[in-house]
C-alpha atoms as a PDB file:
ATOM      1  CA  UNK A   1     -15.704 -15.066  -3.201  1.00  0.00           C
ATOM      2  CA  UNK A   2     -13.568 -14.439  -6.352  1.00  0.00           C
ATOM      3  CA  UNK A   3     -10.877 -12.391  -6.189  1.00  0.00           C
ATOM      4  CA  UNK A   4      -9.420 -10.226  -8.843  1.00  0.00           C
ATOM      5  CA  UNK A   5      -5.423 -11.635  -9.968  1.00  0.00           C
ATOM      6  CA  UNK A   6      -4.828  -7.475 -10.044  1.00  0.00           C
ATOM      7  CA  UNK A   7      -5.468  -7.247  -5.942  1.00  0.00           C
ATOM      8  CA  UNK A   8      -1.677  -9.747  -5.679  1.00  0.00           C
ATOM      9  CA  UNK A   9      -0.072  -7.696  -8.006  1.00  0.00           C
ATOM     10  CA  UNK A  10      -1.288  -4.196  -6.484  1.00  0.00           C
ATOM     11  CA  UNK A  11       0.189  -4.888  -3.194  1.00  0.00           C
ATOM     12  CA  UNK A  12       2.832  -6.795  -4.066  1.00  0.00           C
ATOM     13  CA  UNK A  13       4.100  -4.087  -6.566  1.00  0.00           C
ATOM     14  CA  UNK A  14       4.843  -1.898  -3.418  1.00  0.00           C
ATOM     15  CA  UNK A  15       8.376  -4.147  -2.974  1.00  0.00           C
ATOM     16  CA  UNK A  16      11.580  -2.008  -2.922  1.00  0.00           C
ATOM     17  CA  UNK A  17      14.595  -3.356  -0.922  1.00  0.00           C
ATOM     18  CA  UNK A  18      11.468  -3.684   1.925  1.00  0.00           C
ATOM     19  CA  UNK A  19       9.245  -6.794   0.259  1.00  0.00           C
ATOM     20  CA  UNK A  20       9.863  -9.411  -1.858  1.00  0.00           C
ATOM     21  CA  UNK A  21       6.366 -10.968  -2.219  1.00  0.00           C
ATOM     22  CA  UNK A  22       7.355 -14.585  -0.686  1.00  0.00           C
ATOM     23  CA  UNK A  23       4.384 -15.438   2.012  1.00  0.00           C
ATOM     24  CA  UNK A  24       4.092 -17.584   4.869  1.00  0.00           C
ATOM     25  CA  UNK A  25       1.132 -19.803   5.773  1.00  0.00           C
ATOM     26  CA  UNK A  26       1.160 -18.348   9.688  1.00  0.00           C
ATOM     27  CA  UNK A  27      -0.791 -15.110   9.898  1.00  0.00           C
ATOM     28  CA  UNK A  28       0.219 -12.466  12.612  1.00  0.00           C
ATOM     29  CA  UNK A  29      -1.555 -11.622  15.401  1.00  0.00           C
ATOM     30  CA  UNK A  30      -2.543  -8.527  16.878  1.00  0.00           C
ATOM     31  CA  UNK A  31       0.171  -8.095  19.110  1.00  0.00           C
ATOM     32  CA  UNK A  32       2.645  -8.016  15.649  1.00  0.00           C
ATOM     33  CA  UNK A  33       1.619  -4.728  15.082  1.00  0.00           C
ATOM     34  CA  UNK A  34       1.738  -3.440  18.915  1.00  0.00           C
ATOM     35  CA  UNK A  35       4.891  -1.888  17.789  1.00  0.00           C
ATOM     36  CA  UNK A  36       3.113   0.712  15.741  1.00  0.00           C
ATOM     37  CA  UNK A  37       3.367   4.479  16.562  1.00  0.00           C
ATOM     38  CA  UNK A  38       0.889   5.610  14.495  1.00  0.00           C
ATOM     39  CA  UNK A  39      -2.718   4.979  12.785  1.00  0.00           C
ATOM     40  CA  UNK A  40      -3.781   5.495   9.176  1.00  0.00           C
ATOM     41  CA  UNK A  41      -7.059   7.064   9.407  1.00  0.00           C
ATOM     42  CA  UNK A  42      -9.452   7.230   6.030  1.00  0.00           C
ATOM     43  CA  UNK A  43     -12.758   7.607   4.512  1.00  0.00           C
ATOM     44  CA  UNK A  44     -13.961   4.862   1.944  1.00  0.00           C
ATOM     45  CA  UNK A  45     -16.412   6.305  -0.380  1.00  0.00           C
ATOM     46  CA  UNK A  46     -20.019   4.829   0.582  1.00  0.00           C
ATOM     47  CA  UNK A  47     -20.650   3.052  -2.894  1.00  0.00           C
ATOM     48  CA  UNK A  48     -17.358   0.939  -2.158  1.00  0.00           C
ATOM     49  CA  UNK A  49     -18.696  -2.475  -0.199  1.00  0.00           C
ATOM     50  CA  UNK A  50     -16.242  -4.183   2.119  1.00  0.00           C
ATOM     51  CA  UNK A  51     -14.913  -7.591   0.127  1.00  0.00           C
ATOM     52  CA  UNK A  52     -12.220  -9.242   2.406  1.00  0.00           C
ATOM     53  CA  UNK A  53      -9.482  -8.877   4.849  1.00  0.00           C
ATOM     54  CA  UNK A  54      -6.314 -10.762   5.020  1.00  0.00           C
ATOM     55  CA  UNK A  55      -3.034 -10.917   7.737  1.00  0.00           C
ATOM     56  CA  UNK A  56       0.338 -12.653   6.166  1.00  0.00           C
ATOM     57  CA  UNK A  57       3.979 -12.465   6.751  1.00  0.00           C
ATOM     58  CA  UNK A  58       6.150 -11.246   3.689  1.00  0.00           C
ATOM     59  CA  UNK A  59       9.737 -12.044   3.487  1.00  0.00           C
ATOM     60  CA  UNK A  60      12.271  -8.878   2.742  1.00  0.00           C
ATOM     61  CA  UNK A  61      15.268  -8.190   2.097  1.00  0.00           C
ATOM     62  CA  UNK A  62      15.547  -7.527   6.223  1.00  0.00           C
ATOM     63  CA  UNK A  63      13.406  -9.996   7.300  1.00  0.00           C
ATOM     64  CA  UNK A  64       9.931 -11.068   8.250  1.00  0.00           C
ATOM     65  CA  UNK A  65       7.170  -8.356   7.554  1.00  0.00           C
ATOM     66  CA  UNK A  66       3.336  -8.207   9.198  1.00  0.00           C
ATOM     67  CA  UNK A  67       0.874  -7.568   6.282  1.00  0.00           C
ATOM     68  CA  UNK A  68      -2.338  -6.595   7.358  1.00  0.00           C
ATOM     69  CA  UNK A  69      -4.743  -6.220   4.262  1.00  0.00           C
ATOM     70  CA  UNK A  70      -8.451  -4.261   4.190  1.00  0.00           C
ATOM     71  CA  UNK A  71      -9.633  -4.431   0.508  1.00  0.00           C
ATOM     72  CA  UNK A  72     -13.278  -2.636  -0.824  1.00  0.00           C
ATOM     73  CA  UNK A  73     -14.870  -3.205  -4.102  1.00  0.00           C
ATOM     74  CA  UNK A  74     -17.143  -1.548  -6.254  1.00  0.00           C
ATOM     75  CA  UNK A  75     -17.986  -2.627  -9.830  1.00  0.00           C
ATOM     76  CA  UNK A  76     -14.420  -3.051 -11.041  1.00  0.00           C
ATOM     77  CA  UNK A  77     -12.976  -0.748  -8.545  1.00  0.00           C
ATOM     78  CA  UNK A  78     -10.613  -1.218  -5.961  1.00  0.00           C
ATOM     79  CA  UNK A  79      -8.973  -0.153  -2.967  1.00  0.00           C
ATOM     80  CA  UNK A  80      -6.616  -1.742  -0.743  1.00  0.00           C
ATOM     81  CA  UNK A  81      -5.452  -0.385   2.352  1.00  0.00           C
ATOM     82  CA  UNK A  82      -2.162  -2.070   3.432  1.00  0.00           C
ATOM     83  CA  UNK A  83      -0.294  -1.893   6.919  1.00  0.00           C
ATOM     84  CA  UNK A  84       2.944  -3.056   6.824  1.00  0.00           C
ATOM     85  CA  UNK A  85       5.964  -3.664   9.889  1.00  0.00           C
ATOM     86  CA  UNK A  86       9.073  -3.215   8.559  1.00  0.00           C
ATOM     87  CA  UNK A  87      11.654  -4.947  10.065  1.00  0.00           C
ATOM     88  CA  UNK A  88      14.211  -2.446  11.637  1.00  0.00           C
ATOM     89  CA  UNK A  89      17.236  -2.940   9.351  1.00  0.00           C
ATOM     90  CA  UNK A  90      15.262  -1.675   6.286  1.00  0.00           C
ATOM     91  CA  UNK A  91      15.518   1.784   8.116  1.00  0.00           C
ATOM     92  CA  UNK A  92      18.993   2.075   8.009  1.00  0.00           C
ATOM     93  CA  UNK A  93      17.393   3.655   4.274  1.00  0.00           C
ATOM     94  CA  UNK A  94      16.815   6.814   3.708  1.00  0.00           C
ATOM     95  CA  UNK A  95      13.258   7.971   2.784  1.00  0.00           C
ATOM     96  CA  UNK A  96      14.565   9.186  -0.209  1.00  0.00           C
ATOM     97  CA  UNK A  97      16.529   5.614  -1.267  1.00  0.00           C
ATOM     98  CA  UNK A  98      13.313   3.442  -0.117  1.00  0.00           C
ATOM     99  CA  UNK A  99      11.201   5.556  -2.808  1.00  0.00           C
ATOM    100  CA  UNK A 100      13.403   5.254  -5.598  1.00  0.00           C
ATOM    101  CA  UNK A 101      14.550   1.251  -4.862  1.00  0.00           C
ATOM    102  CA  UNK A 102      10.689   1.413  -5.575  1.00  0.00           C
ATOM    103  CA  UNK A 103      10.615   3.046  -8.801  1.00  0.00           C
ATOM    104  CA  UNK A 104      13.384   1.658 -10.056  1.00  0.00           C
ATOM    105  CA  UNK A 105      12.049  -1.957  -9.272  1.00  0.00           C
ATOM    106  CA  UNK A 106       8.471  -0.845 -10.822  1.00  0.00           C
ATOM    107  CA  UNK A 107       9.803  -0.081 -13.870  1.00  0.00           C
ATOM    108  CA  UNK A 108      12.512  -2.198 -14.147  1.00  0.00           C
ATOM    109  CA  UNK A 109      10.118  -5.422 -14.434  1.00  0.00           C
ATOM    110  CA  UNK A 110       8.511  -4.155 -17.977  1.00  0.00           C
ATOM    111  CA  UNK A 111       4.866  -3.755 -16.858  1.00  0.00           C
ATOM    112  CA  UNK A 112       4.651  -1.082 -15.314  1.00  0.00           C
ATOM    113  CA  UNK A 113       4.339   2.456 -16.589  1.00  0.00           C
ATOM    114  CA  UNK A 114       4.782   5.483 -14.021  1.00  0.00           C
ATOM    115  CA  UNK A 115       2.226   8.003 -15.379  1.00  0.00           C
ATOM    116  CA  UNK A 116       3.119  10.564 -12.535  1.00  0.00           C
ATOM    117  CA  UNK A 117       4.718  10.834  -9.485  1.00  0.00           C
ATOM    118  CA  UNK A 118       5.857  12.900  -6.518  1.00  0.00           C
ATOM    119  CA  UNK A 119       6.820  13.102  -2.594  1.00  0.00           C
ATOM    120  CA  UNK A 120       4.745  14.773   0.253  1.00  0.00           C
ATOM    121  CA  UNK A 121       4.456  14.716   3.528  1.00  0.00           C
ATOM    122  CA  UNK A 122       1.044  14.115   5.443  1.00  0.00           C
ATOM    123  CA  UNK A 123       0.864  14.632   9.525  1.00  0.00           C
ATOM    124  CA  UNK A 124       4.711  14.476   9.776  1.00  0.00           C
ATOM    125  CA  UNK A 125       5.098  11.278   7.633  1.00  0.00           C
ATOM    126  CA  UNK A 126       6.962  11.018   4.417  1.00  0.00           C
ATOM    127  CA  UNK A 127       4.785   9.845   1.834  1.00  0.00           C
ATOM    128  CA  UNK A 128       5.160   9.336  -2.293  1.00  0.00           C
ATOM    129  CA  UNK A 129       2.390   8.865  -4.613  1.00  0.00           C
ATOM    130  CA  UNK A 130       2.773   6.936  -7.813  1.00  0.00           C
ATOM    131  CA  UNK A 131       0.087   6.780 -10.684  1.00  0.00           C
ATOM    132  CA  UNK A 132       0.744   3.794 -13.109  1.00  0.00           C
ATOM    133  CA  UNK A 133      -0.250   1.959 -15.805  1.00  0.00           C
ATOM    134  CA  UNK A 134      -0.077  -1.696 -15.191  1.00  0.00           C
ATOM    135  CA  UNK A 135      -0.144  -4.011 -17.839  1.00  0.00           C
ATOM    136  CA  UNK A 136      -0.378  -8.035 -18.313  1.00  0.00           C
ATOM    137  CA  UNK A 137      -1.344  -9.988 -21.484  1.00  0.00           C
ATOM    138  CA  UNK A 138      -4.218  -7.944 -22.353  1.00  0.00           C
ATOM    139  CA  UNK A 139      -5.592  -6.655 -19.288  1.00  0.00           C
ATOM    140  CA  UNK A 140      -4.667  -2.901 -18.752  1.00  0.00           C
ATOM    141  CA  UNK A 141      -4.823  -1.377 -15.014  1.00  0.00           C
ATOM    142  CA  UNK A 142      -4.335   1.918 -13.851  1.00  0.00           C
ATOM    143  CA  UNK A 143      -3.403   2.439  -9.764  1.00  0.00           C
ATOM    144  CA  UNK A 144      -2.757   5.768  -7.811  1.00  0.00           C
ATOM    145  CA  UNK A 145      -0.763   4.109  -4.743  1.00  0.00           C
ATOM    146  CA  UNK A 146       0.022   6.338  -2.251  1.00  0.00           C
ATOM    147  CA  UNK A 147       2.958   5.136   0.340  1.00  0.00           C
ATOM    148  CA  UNK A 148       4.005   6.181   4.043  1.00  0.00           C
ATOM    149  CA  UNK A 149       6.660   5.849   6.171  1.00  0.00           C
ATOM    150  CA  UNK A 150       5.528   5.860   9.840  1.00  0.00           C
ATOM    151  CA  UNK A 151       8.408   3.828  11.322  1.00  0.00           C
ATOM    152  CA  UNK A 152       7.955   0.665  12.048  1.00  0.00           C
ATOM    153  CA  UNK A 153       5.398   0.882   9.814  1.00  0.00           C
ATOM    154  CA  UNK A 154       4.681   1.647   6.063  1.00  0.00           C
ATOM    155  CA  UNK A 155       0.761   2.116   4.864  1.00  0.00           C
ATOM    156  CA  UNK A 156       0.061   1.620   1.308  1.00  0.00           C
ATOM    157  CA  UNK A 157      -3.358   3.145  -0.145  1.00  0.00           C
ATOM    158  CA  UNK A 158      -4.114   2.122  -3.284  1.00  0.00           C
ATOM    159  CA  UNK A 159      -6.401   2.613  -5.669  1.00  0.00           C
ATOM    160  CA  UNK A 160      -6.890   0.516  -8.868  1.00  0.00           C
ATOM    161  CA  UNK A 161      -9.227   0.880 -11.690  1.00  0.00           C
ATOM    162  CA  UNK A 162      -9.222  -0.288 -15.373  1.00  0.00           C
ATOM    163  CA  UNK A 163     -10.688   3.431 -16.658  1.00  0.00           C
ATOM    164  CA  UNK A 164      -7.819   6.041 -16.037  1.00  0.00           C
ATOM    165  CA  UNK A 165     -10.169   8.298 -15.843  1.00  0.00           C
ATOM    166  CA  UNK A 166     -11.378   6.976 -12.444  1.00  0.00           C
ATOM    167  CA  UNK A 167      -8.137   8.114 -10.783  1.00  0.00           C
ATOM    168  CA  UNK A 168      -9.597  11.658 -11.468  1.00  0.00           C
ATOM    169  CA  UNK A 169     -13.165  10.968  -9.968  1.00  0.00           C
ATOM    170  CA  UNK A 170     -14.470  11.861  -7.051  1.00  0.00           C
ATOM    171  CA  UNK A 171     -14.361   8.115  -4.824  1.00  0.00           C
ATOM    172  CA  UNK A 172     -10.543   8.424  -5.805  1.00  0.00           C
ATOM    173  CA  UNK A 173     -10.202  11.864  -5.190  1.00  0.00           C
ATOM    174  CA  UNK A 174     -11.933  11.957  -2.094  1.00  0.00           C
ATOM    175  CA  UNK A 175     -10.021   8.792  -0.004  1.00  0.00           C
ATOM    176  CA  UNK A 176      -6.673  10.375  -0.700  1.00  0.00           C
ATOM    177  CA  UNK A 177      -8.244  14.058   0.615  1.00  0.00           C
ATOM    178  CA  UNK A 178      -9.469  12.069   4.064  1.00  0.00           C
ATOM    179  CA  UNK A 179      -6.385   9.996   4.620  1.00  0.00           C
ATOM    180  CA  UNK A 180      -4.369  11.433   7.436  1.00  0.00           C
ATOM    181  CA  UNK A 181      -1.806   9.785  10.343  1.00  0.00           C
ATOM    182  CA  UNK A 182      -2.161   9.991  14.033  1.00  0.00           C
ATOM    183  CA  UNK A 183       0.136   9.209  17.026  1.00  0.00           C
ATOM    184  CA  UNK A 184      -1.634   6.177  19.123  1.00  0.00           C
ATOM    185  CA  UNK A 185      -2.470   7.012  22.698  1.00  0.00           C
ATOM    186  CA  UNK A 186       0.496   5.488  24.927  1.00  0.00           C
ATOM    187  CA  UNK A 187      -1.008   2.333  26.298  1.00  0.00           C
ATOM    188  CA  UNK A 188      -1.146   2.146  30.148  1.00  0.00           C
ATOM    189  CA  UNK A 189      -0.497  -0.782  32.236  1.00  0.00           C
END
């Protein structure tokens, strides 16, 4: 399977004080991300075909974070639904500083343009989207990425297309309406 450079850069563009995109060779297992609270749920538009999967450790700033990666393609579409455990020190941050170590790190690297952006909350999460315009060489990229904090965890939903435009279509449109966060069920033992 070939993969697109632009899925690396899409995640790894979420960084902040939280990632610095430095992986391991091990992969976690399940049990890395028993710690989790909560669970993204989501639609993926039906003409989007499932195109890979991937677990990893990132290094950060705090320490060691789970990745868990669920990526869907459709022509040159993409979206990327990311699931990451935050190591506890990075929540000694406030919402607000996480967010802006983010668009201050975005921006500060020269290829990225912040189109729009702007904080919500979904389910009793704190979430911010960003729209940018991503460039390298001459390839031009444009990404609604949608982030939230669900402590331990942060999801990243992405969306990446090289037509703007397609950030105003329904497939776009319609995953961010269907995204929403729910407490797990307490396990029983």
């Amino acid at each position: 399977m070939k993969v697109n450079p632009w899925l690396g850069i899409v995640v790894c563009v979420w960084g902040a004080s939280i990632v610095v995109a430095l992986c391991d060779e091990e992969k976690p297992s399940d049990e890395a991300f028993s710690r989790s609270t909560c669970d993204l749920s989501f639609q993926i538009p039906q003409s989007f075909n499932r195109s890979g999967d991937s677990r990893k450790y990132q290094q950060t700033e705090t320490g060691k974070a789970a990745c868990r990666d669920r990526i869907w393609k459709r022509g040159s579409d993409f979206i990327v639904i990311r699931q990451m455990v935050i190591p506890d020190p990075a929540w000694d941050k406030t919402p607000a500083e996480m967010f802006a170590d983010e668009r201050n790190r975005m921006v500060g690297g020269g290829s990225v343009r912040i189109i729009a952006e702007h904080d919500y909350e979904r389910d009793g999460c704190l979430a911010h989207s960003f729209v940018v315009e991503f460039r390298k060489e001459n390839t031009l990229s444009f990404q609604r990425m949608d982030c939230f904090l669900a402590k331990p965890d942060l999801y990243v939903v992405v969306y990446m297309s090289p037509n703007e435009a397609a950030l105003q279509e329904a497939a776009c449109q319609t995953l961010f309406k269907s995204l929403s966060i729910r407490a797990r069920s307490p396990t029983r033992t």
